[in-house]
Protein backbone atom coordinates (compact mmCIF):
# COMPACT_ATOMS: atom_id res chain seq x y z
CA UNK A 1 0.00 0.00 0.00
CA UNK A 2 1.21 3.59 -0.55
CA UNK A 3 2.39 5.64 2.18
CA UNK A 4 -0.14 8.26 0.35
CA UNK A 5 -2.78 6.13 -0.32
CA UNK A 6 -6.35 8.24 0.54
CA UNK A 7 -8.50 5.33 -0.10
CA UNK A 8 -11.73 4.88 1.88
CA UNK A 9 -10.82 8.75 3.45
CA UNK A 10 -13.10 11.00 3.39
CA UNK A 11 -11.41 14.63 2.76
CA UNK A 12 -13.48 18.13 3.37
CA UNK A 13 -11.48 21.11 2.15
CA UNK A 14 -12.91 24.78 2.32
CA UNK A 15 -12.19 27.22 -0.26
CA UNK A 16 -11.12 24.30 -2.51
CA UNK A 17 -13.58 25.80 -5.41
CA UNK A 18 -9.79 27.35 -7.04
CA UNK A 19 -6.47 27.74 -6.47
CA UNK A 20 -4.29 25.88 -3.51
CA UNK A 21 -7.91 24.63 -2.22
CA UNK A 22 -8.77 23.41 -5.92
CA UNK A 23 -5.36 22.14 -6.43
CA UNK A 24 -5.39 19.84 -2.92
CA UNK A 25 -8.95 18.54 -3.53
CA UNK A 26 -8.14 17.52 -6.88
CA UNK A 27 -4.69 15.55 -5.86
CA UNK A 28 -6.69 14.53 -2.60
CA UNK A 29 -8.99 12.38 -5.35
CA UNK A 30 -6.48 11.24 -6.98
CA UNK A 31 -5.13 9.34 -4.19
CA UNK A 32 -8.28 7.84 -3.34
CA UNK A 33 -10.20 10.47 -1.25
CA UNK A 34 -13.99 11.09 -1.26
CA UNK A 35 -14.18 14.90 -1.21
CA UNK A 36 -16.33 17.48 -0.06
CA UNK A 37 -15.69 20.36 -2.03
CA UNK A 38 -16.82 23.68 -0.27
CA UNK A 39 -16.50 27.69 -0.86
CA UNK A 40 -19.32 30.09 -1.08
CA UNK A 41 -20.64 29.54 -4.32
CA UNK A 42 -22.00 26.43 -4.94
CA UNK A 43 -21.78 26.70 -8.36
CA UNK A 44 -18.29 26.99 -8.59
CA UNK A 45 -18.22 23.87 -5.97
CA UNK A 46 -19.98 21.56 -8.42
CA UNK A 47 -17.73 22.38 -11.27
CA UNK A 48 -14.70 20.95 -9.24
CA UNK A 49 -16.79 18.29 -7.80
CA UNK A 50 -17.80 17.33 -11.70
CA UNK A 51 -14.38 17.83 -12.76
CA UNK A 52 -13.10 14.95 -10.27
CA UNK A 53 -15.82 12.53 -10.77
CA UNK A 54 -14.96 13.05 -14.84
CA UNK A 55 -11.71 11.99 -13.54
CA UNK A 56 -12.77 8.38 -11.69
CA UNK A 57 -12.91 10.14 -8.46
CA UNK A 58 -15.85 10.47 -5.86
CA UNK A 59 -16.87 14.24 -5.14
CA UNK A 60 -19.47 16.23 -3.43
CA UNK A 61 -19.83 19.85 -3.58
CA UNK A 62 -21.44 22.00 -0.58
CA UNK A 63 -21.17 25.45 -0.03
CA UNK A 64 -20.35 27.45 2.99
CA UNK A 65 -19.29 30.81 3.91
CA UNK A 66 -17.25 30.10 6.52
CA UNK A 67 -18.05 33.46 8.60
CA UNK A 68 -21.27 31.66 9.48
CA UNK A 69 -20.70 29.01 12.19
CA UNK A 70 -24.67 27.54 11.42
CA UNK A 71 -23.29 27.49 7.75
CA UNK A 72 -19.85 25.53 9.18
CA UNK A 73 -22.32 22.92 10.83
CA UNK A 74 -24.17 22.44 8.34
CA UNK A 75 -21.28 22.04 6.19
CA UNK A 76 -20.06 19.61 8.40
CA UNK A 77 -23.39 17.76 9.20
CA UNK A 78 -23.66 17.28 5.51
CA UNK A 79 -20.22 15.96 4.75
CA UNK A 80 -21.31 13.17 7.37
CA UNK A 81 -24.45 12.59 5.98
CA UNK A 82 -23.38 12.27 2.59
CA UNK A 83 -20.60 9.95 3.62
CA UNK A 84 -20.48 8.83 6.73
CA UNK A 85 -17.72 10.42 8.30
CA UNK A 86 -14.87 12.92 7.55
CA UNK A 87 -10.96 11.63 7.69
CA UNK A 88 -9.26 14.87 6.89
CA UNK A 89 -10.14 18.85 7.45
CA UNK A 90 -8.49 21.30 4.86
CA UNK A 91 -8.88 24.70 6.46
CA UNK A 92 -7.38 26.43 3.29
CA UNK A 93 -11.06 29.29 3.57
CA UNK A 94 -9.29 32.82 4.06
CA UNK A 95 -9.88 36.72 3.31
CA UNK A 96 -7.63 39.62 3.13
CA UNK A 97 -9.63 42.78 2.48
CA UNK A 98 -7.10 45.20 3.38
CA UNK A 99 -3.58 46.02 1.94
CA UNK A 100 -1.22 47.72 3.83
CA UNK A 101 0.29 48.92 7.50
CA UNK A 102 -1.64 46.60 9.96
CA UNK A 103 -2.09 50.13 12.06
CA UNK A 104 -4.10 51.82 9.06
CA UNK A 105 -7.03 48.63 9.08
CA UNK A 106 -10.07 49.91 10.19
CA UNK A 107 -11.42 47.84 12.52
CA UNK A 108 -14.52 46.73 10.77
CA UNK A 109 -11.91 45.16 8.21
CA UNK A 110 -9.65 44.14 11.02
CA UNK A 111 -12.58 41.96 12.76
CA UNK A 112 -13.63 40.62 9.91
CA UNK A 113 -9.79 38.83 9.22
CA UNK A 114 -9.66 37.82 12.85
CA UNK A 115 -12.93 36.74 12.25
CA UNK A 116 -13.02 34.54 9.16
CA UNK A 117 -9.03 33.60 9.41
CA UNK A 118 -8.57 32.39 13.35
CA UNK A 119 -12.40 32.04 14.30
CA UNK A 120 -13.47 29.79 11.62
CA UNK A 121 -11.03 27.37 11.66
CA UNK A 122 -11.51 27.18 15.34
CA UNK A 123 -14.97 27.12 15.14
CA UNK A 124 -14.85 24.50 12.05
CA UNK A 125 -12.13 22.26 13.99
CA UNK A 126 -14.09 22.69 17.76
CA UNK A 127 -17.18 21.10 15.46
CA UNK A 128 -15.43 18.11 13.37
CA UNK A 129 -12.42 16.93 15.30
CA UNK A 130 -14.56 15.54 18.34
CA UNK A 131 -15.93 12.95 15.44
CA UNK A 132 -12.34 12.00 13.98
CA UNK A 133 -11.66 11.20 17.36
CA UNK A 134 -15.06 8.77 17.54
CA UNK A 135 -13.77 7.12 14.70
CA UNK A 136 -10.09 6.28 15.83
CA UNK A 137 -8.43 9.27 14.33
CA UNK A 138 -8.00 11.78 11.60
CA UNK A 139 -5.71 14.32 9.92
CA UNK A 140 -6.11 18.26 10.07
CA UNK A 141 -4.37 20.64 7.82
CA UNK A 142 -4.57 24.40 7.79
CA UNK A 143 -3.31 26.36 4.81
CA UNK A 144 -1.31 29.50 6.67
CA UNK A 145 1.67 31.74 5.01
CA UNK A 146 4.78 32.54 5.48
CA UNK A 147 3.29 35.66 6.02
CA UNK A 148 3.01 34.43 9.96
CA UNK A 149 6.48 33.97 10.27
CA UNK A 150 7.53 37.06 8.80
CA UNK A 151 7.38 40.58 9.84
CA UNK A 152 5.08 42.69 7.15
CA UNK A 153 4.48 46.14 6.36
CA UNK A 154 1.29 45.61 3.92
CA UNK A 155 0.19 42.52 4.84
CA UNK A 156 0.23 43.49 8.61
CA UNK A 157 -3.51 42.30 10.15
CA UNK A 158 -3.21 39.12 7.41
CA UNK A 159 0.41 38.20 8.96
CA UNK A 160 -1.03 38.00 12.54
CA UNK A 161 -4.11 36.16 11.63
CA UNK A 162 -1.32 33.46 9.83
CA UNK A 163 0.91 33.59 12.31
CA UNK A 164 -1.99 32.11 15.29
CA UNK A 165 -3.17 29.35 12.57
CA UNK A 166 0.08 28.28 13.14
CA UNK A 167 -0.85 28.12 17.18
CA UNK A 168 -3.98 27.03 17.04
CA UNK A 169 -2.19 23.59 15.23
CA UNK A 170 0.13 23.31 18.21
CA UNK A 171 -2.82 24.24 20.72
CA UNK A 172 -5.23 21.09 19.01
CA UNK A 173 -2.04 18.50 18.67
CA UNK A 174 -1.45 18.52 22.00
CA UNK A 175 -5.24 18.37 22.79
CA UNK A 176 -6.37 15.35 20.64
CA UNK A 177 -2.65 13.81 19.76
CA UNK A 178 -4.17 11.07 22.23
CA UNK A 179 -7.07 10.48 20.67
CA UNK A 180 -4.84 9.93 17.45
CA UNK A 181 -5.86 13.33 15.93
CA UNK A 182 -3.02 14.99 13.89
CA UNK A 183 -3.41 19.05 13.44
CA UNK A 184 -0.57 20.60 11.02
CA UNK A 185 0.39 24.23 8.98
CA UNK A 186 1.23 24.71 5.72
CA UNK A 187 2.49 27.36 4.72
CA UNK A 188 2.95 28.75 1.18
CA UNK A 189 5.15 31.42 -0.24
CA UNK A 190 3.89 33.64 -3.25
CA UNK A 191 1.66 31.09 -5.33
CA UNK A 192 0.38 32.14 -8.40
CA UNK A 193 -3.76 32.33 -7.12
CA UNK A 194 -6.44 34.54 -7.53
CA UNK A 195 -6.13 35.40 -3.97
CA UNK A 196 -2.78 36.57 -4.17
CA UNK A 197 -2.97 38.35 -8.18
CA UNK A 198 -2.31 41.75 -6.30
CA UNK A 199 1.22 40.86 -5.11
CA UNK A 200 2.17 38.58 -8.32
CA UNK A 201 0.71 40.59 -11.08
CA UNK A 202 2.48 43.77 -9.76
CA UNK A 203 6.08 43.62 -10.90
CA UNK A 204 7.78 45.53 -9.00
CA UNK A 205 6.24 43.44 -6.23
CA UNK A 206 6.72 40.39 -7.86
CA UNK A 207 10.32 41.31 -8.34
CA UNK A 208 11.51 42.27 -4.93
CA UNK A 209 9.70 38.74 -3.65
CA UNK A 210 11.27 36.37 -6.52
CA UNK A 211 14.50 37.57 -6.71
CA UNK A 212 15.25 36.51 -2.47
CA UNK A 213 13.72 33.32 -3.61
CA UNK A 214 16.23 30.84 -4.50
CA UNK A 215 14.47 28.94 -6.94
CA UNK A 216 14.01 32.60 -8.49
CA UNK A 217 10.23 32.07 -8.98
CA UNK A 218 6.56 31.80 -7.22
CA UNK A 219 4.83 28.63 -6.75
CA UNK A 220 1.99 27.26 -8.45
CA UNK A 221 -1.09 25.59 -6.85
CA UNK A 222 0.15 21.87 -7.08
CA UNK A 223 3.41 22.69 -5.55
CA UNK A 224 1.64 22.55 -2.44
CA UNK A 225 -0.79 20.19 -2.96
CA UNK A 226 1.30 17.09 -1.87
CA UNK A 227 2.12 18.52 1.25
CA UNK A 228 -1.68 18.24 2.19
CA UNK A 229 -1.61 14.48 1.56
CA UNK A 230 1.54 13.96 2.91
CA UNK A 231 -0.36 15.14 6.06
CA UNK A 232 -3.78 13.08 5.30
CA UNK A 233 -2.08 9.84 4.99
CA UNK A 234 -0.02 7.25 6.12
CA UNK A 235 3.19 8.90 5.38
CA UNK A 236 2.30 11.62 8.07
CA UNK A 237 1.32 9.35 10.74
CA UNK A 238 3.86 10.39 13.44
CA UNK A 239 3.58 14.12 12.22
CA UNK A 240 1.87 16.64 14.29
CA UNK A 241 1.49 20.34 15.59
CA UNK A 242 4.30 21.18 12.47
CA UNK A 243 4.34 23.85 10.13
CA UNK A 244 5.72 22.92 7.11
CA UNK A 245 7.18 25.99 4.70
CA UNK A 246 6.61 25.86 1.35
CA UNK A 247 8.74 28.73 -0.71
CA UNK A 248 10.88 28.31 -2.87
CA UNK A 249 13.64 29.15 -0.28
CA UNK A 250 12.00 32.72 0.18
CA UNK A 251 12.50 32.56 4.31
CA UNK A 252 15.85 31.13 4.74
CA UNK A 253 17.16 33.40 1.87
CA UNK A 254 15.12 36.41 2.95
């Protein structure tokens, strides 16, 4: 058997309608996973969801705006009902409405990060892991930045809310590692995403980030898909509370 073998798991990932989320649920599938595929349009959802059953894969799509925490239980409750169970969160759901000096936020803007960035993932976790660890165990993975590790002078409020996803994986390893319950961090460079086409499609930002990267470029989607099922399966069984840097060499060369 593969060390990355996802058969029989089931896999919910938020915001996996594009980008990093797209790219995990889609390599999550191909290893054997039955996803739930969830962002706030459910259109988009199905279109992923149709796009890996075209490919021999098992999907469901189910929408959820993850500010809501009646929309994060039912997101849940219907992952469960449509299959049973769920193996492995993907907390990769995030917003960043403001760019700039974390002290210029206004604080409607500033709530609404902390809100959607730190409280839905613990609300989301607080509601699923309980049943992973009914079921003898399970894997979670949030999507953070290097922007948490990193002091920032435009991505300031973003940074911090990064920065405690990063805690809140060391906070839930050492509550459920008993109850074989794994909680890891990745956490992604520049990737070339919607989410992030105001940093890569300026180039005089894209410049100043690429040329402290080593490999001299930004990542794509895939590049950090495998880490998430790395962490889902087998091959990540004795890995927990870690946060696992995916950059191109941007930190240690920065």
């Amino acid at each position: 058997m593969s060390l990355f073998d996802l058969t029989n798991k089931v896999a919910l990932i938020t915001g996996s309608s594009r980008g990093i989320g797209k790219a995990i649920a889609l390599r999550c599938a191909e290893h054997g996973a039955r996803v739930v595929v969830s962002s706030r349009n459910q259109d988009a959802c199905e279109e992923v969801a149709e796009e890996i059953r075209a490919a021999g894969g098992e999907a469901v799509a189910i929408a959820c705006n993850i500010n809501y925490q009646e929309q994060l239980q039912a997101l849940a409750d219907g992952a469960r009902e449509q299959y049973g169970k769920i193996d492995v969160l993907v907390c990769n759901a995030a917003l960043n409405p403001h760019f700039g000096p974390s002290q210029e936020i206004p604080d409607e803007a500033f709530n609404k990060v902390m809100h959607a960035n730190i409280g839905s993932i613990h609300r989301l976790c607080r509601i699923v892991i309980p049943g992973m660890a009914e079921n003898g165990g399970g894997s979670v993975v949030i999507v953070s930045s290097i922007a948490g590790l990193k002091g920032s002078g435009m991505l300031g409020a973003y940074a911090i809310s990064k920065a405690a996803d990063m805690q809140i994986a060391r906070n839930l390893a050492v509550e459920w590692g008993a109850k074989n319950v794994r909680v890891n961090c990745i956490a992604p460079g520049l990737v070339r995403t919607d989410f992030a086409r105001a940093l890569w499609e300026n180039p005089e930002i894209y410049q100043a980030t690429v040329e402290h990267y080593p490999l001299q470029r930004i990542g794509e989607p895939d590049e950090i898909a495998g880490a998430a099922v790395y962490f889902a399966s087998a091959a990540g069984n004795f890995t927990t509370g870690q946060t696992l840097v995916i950059d191109g060499g941007g930190v240690i060369a920065g």
